[in-house]
Protein backbone atom coordinates (compact mmCIF):
# COMPACT_ATOMS: atom_id res chain seq x y z
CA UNK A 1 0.00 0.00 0.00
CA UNK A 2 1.49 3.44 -0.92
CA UNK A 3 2.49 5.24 2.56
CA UNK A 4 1.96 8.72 2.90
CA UNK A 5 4.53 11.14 3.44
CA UNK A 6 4.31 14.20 5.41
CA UNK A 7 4.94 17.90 3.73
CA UNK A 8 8.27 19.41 3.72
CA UNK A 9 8.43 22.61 6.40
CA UNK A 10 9.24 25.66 3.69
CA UNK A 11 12.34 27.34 4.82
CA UNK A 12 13.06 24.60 7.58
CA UNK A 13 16.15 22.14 6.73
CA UNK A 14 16.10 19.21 7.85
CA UNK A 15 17.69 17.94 11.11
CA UNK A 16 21.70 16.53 10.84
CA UNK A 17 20.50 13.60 13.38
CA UNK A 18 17.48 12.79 11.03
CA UNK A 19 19.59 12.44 7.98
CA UNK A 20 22.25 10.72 9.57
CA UNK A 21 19.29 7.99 11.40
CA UNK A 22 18.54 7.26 7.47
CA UNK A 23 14.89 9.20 7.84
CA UNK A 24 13.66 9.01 4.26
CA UNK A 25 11.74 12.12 4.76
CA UNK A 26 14.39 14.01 6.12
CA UNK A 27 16.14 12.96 2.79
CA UNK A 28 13.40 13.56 0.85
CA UNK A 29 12.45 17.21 2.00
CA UNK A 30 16.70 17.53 1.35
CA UNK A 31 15.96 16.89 -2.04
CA UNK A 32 13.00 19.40 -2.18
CA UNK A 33 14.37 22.43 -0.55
CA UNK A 34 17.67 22.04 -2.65
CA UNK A 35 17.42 20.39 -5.89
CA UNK A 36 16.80 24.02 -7.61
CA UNK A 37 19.51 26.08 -6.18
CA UNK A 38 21.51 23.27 -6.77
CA UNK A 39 20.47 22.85 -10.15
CA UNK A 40 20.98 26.81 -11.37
CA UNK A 41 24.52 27.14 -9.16
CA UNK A 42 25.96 23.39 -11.59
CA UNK A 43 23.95 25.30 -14.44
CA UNK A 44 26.23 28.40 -14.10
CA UNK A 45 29.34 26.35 -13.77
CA UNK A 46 28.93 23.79 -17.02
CA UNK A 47 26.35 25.45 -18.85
CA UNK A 48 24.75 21.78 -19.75
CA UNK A 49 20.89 21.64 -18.46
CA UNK A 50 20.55 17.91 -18.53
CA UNK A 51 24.39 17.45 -17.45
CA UNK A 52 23.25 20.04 -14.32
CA UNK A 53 20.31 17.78 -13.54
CA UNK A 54 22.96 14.62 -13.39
CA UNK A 55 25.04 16.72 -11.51
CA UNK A 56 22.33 17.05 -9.04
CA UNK A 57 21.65 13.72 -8.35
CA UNK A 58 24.90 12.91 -8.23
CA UNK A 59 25.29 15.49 -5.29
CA UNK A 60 22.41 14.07 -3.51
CA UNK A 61 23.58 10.90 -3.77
CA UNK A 62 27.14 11.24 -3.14
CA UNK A 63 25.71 12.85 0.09
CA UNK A 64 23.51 10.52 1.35
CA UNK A 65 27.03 8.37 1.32
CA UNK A 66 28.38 10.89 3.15
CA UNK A 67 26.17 12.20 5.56
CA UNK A 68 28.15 10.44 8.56
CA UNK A 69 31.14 12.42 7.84
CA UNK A 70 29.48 15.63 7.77
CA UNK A 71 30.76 16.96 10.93
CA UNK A 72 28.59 20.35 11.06
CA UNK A 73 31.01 22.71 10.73
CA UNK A 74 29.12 24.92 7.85
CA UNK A 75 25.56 24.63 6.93
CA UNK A 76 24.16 21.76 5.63
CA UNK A 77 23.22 23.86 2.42
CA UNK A 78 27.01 24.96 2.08
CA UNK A 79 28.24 21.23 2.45
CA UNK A 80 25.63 19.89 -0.26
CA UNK A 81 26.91 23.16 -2.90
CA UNK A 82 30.67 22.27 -2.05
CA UNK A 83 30.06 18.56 -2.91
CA UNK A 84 27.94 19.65 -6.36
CA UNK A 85 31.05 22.36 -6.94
CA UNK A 86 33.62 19.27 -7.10
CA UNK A 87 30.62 17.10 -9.23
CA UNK A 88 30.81 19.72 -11.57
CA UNK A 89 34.49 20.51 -12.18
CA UNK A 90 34.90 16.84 -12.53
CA UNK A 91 32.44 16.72 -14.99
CA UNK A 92 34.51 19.56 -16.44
CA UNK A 93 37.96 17.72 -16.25
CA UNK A 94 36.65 14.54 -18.03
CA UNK A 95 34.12 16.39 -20.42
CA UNK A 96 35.48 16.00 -24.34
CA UNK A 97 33.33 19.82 -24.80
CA UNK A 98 35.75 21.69 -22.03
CA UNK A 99 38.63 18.91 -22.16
CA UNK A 100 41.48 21.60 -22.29
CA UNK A 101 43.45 21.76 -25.26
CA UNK A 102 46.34 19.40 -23.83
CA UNK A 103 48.81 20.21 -26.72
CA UNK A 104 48.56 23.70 -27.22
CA UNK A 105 51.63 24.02 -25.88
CA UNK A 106 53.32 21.61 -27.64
CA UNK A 107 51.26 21.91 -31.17
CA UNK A 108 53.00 25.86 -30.85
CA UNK A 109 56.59 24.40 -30.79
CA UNK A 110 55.71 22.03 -33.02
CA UNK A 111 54.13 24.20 -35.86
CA UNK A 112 54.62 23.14 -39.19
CA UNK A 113 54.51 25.34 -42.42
CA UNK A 114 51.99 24.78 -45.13
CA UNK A 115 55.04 24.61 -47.84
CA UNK A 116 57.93 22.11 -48.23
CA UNK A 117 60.36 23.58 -46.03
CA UNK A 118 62.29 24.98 -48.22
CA UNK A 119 60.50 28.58 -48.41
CA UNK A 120 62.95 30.99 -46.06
CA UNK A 121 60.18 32.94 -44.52
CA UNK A 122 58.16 29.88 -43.59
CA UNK A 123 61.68 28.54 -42.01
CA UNK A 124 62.31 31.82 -40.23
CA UNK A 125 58.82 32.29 -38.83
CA UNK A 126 58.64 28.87 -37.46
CA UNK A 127 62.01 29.48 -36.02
CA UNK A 128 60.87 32.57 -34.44
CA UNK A 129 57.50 31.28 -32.95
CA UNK A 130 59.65 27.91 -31.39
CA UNK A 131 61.95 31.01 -29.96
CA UNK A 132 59.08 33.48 -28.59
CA UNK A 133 57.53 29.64 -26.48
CA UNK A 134 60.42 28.94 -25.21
CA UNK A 135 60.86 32.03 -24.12
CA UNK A 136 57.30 31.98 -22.58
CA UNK A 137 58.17 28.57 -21.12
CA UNK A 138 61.34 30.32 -18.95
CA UNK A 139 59.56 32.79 -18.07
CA UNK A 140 57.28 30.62 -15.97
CA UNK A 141 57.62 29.81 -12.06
CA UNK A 142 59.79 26.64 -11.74
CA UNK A 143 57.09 25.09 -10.37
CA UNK A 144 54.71 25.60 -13.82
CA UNK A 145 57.96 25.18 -15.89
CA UNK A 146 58.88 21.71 -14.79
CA UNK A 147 55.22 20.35 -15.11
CA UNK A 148 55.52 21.89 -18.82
CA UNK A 149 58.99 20.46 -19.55
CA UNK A 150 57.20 16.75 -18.50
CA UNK A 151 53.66 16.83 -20.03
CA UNK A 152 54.30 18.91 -23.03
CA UNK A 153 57.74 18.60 -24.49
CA UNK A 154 58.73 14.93 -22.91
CA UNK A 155 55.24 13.96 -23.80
CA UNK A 156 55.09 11.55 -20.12
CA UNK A 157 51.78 10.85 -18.56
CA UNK A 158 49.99 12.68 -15.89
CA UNK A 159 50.71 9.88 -13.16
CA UNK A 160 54.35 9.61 -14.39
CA UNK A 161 54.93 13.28 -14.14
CA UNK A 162 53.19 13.14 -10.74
CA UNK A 163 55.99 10.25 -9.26
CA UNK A 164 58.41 12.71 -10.72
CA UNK A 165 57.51 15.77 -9.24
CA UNK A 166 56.52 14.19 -5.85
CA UNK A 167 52.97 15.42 -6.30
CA UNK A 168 49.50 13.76 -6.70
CA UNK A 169 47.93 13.73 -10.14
CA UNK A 170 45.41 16.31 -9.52
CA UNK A 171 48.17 18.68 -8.56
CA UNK A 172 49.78 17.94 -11.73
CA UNK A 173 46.67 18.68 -13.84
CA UNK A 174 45.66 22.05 -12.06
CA UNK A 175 49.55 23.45 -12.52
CA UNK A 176 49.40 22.31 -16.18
CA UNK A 177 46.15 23.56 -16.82
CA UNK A 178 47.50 27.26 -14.65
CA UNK A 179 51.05 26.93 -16.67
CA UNK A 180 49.30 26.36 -20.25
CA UNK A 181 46.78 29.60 -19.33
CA UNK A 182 49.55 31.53 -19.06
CA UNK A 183 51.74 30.55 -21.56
CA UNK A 184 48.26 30.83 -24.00
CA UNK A 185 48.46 34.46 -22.43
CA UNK A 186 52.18 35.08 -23.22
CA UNK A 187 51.55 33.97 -26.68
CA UNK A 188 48.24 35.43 -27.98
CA UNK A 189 50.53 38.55 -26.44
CA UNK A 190 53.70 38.34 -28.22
CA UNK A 191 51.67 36.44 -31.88
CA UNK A 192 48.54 38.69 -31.85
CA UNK A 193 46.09 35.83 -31.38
């Protein structure tokens, strides 16, 4: 038989102690009070309506996994929008439509000429734009310079680069994606982009 449920309190969250017991309800009227703020905030961040909605339920139900760790610190609401912040960026990382351009970098260096080879001024303008990156490259923080050297010109993985450096991949990956950002900077700078 179906059981009824009682109404959701507007502008009442739910109780810590009821979500953590398991209370359905407690989940449910969650759900209810936060689904839509959650919704436009993953909205603003990956501009993807049904992705957002996905995004949401992910949220909810990477929290109802988490709801014994939640220790009470910050609002409930504030936990939920910091777990749907990291849904969304990782949706971002492993997305093909915001994948960053992972050989920019390199594809720079690398620039072939439409001609043969032989033409002087194709020669001397790839020779210049190699010079004005590598430039750009030194002019980096070690830190950004080294993660550069690794991904982009030695062409090794994110993981190996990470044993290298002593860092986890995810550290890797934001200081490429900050180094390439400002080497794209450098460059549209210096090449008129």
């Amino acid at each position: 038989m179906y059981k009824r449920t009682r109404p959701c309190e507007a502008g009442t969250s739910p109780s810590v102690q009821a979500l953590k017991r398991g209370d359905e309800q407690a989940f449910r009227c969650l759900v209810e009070q936060e689904s839509e703020r959650l919704r436009r905030f993953v909205l603003k961040i990956i501009g993807d309506p049904d992705e957002a909605q996905n995004i949401v339920q992910e949220t909810f139900a990477e929290a109802y996994r988490q709801i014994d760790d939640f220790r009470g610190e910050a609002k409930l609401s504030t936990w939920l929008f910091s777990i749907a912040r990291h849904q969304a960026y990782g949706f971002l990382r492993t997305s093909d439509r915001q994948r960053y351009l992972e050989h920019d970098t390199i594809d720079y260096i690398n620039a072939s000429s439409a001609g043969t080879g032989s033409d002087t001024y194709d020669a001397v303008n790839h020779n210049e734009r190699r010079g004005i990156v590598h430039d750009a490259i030194r002019e980096l923080p070690d830190h950004y310079q080294r993660v550069v050297v690794l991904r982009d010109l030695e062409e090794h993985s994110t993981k190996e680069a990470a044993e290298k450096l002593g860092l986890t991949p995810g550290n890797v990956r934001v200081r490429l994606h900050r180094a390439r950002k400002a080497l794209k900077d450098h460059l549209c700078r210096r090449m008129e982009c």
